[in-house]
Protein backbone atom coordinates (compact mmCIF):
# COMPACT_ATOMS: atom_id res chain seq x y z
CA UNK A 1 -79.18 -63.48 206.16
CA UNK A 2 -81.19 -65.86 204.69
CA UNK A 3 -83.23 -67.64 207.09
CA UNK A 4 -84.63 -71.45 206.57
CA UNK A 5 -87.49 -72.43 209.23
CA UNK A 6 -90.19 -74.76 209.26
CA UNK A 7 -92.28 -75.14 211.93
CA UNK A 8 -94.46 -78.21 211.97
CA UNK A 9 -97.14 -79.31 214.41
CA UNK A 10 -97.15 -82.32 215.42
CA UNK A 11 -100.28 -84.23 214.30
CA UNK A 12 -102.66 -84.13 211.91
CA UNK A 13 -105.99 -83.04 213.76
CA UNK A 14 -106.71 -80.13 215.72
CA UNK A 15 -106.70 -81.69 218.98
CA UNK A 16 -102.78 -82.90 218.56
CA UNK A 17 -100.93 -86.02 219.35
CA UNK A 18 -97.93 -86.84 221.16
CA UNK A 19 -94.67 -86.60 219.22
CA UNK A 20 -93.87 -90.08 217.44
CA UNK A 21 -91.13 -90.85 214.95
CA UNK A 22 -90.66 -87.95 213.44
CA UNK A 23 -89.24 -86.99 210.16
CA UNK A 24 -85.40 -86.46 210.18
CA UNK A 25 -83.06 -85.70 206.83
CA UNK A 26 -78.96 -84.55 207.17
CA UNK A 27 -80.02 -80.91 205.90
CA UNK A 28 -82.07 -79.97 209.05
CA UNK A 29 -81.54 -80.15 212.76
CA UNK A 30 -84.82 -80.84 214.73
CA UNK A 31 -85.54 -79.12 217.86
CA UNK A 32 -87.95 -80.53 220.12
CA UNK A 33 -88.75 -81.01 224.28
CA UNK A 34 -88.29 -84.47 225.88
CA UNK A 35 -90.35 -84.59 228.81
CA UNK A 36 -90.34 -87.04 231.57
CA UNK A 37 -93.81 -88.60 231.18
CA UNK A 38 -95.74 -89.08 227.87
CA UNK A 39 -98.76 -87.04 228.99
CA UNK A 40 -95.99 -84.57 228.73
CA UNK A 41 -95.06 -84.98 224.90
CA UNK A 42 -94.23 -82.64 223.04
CA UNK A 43 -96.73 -81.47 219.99
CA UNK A 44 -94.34 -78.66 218.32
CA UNK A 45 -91.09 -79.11 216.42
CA UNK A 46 -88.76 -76.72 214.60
CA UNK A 47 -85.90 -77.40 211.92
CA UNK A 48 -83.37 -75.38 211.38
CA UNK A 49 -81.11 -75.88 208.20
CA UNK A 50 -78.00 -77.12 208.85
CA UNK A 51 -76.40 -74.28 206.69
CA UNK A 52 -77.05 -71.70 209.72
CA UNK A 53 -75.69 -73.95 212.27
CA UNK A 54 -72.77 -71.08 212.70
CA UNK A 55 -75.20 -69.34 214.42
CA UNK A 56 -74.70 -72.26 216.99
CA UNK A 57 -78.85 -72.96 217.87
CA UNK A 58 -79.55 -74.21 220.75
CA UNK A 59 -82.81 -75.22 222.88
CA UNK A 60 -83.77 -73.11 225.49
CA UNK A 61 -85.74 -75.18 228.46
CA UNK A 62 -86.45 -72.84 231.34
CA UNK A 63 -88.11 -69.46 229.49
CA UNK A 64 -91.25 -71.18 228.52
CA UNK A 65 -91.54 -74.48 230.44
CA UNK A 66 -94.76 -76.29 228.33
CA UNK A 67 -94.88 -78.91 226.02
CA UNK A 68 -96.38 -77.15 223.23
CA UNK A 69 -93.61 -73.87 222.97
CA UNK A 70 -90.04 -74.59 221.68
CA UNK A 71 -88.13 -71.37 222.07
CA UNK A 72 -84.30 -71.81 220.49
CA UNK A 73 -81.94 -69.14 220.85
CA UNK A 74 -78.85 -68.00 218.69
CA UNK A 75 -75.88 -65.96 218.55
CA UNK A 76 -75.13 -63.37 215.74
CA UNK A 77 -72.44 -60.86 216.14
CA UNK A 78 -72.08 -61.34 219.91
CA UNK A 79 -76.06 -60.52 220.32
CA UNK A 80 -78.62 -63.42 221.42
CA UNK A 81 -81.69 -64.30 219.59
CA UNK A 82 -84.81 -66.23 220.20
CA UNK A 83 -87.16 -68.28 218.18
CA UNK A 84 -90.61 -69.04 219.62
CA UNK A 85 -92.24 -72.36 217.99
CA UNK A 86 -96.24 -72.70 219.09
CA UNK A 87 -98.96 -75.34 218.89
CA UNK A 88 -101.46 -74.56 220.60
CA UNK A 89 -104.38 -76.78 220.25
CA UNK A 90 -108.75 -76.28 220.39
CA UNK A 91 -108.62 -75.23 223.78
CA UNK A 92 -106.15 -72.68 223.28
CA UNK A 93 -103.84 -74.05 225.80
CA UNK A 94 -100.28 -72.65 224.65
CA UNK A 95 -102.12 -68.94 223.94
CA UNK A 96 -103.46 -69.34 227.68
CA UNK A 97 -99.80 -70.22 229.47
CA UNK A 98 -97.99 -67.23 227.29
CA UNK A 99 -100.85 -64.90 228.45
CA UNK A 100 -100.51 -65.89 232.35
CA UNK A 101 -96.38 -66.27 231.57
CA UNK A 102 -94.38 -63.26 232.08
CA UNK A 103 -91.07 -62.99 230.62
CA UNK A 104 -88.87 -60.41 229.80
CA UNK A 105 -87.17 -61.19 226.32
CA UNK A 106 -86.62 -58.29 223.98
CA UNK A 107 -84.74 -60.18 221.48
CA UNK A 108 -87.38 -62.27 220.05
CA UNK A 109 -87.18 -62.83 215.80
CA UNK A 110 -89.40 -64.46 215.27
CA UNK A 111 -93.17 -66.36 216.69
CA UNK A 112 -94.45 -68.87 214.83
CA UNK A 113 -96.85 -71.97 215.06
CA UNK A 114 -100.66 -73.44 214.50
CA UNK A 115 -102.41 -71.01 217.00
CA UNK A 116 -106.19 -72.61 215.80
CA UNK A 117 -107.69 -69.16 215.71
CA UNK A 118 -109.95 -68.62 212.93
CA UNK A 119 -110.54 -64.55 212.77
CA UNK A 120 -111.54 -62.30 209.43
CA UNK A 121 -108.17 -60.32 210.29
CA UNK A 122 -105.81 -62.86 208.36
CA UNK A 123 -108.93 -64.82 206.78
CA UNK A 124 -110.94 -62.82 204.31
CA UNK A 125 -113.48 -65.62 203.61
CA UNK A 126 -113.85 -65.91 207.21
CA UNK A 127 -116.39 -63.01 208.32
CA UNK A 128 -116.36 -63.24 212.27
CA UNK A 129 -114.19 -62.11 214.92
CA UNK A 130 -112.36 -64.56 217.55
CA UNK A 131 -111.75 -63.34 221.34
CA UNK A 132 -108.39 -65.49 221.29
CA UNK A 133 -107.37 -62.94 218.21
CA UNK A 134 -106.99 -60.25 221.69
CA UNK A 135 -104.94 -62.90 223.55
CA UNK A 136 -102.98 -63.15 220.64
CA UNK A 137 -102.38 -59.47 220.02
CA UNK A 138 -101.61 -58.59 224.21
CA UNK A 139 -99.31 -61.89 223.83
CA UNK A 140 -97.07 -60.56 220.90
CA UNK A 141 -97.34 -56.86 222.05
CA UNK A 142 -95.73 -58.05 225.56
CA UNK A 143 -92.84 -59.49 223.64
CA UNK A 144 -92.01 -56.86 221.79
CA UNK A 145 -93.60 -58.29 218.58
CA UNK A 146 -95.93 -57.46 215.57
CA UNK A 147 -98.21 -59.42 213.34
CA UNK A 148 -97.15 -59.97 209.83
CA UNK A 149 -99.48 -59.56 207.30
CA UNK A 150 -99.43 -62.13 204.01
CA UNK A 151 -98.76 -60.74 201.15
CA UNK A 152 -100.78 -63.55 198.81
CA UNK A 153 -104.09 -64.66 200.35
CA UNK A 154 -104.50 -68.35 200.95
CA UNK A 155 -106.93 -70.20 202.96
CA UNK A 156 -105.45 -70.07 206.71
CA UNK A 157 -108.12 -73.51 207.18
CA UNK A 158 -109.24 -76.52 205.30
CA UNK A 159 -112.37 -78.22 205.76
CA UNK A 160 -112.54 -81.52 207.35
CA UNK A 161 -113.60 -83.18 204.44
């Protein structure tokens, strides 16, 4: 099964914006939280190609319940599946709630998202070490998850300039 995912935060600096007018094309199907207030807005989206939308996707609200963690769950061959979308933002607010948040889902995919951790584990030309990196680790460990490693080396950051 080919899968087609892109995960997308939503703004353009590091401390995130609410979610405004966002892109939309007939190939993809967006998932994203509407909250009640806009202090509330949602700063993560996920597309799905329209090509897997046998697998009947759907939005799952009451797992995770903050504004910056989309988790969408799926059906293959009777069995349910979970995708977990992240932004979590300078202050490391999403990496915080999943680290206080228990749940008890063995069935997670896939984890993906703008976590804002800089660490010399997936950055070479980065040469220190980041306490949220541990969060990180005890957070994908408790659901059952492991890290993937790139196979190409890119820069994981761009300077502000």
């Amino acid at each position: 099964m080919e899968l087609f995912i892109c995960s997308i935060p939503s703004s353009m600096n590091k401390e995130g914006k609410e979610l405004v007018g966002v892109s939309n094309h007939p190939n993809w199907i967006i998932f994203s939280r509407n909250l009640l207030h806009i202090s509330d807005s949602s700063r993560v989206i996920t597309y799905i190609n329209v090509r897997l939308s046998l697998f009947y996707f759907s939005l799952q609200k009451n797992i995770f319940n903050y504004r910056d963690i989309s988790c969408i769950f799926f059906f293959n061959h009777g069995l349910v599946y979970f995708l977990i979308n992240i932004y979590s933002d300078s202050s490391q607010l999403a990496l915080k709630y999943l680290k206080d948040t228990e749940v008890n889902i063995v069935s997670i995919l896939i984890m993906t998202g703008d976590f804002n951790i800089r660490d010399s584990i997936w950055d070479l030309d980065f040469l220190h070490y980041s306490l949220y990196s541990n969060i990180l680790f005890k957070v994908t460990d408790s659901l059952h998850l492991e890290l993937s490693k790139p196979t190409e080396h890119f820069p994981t950051r761009y300077s502000d300039n």
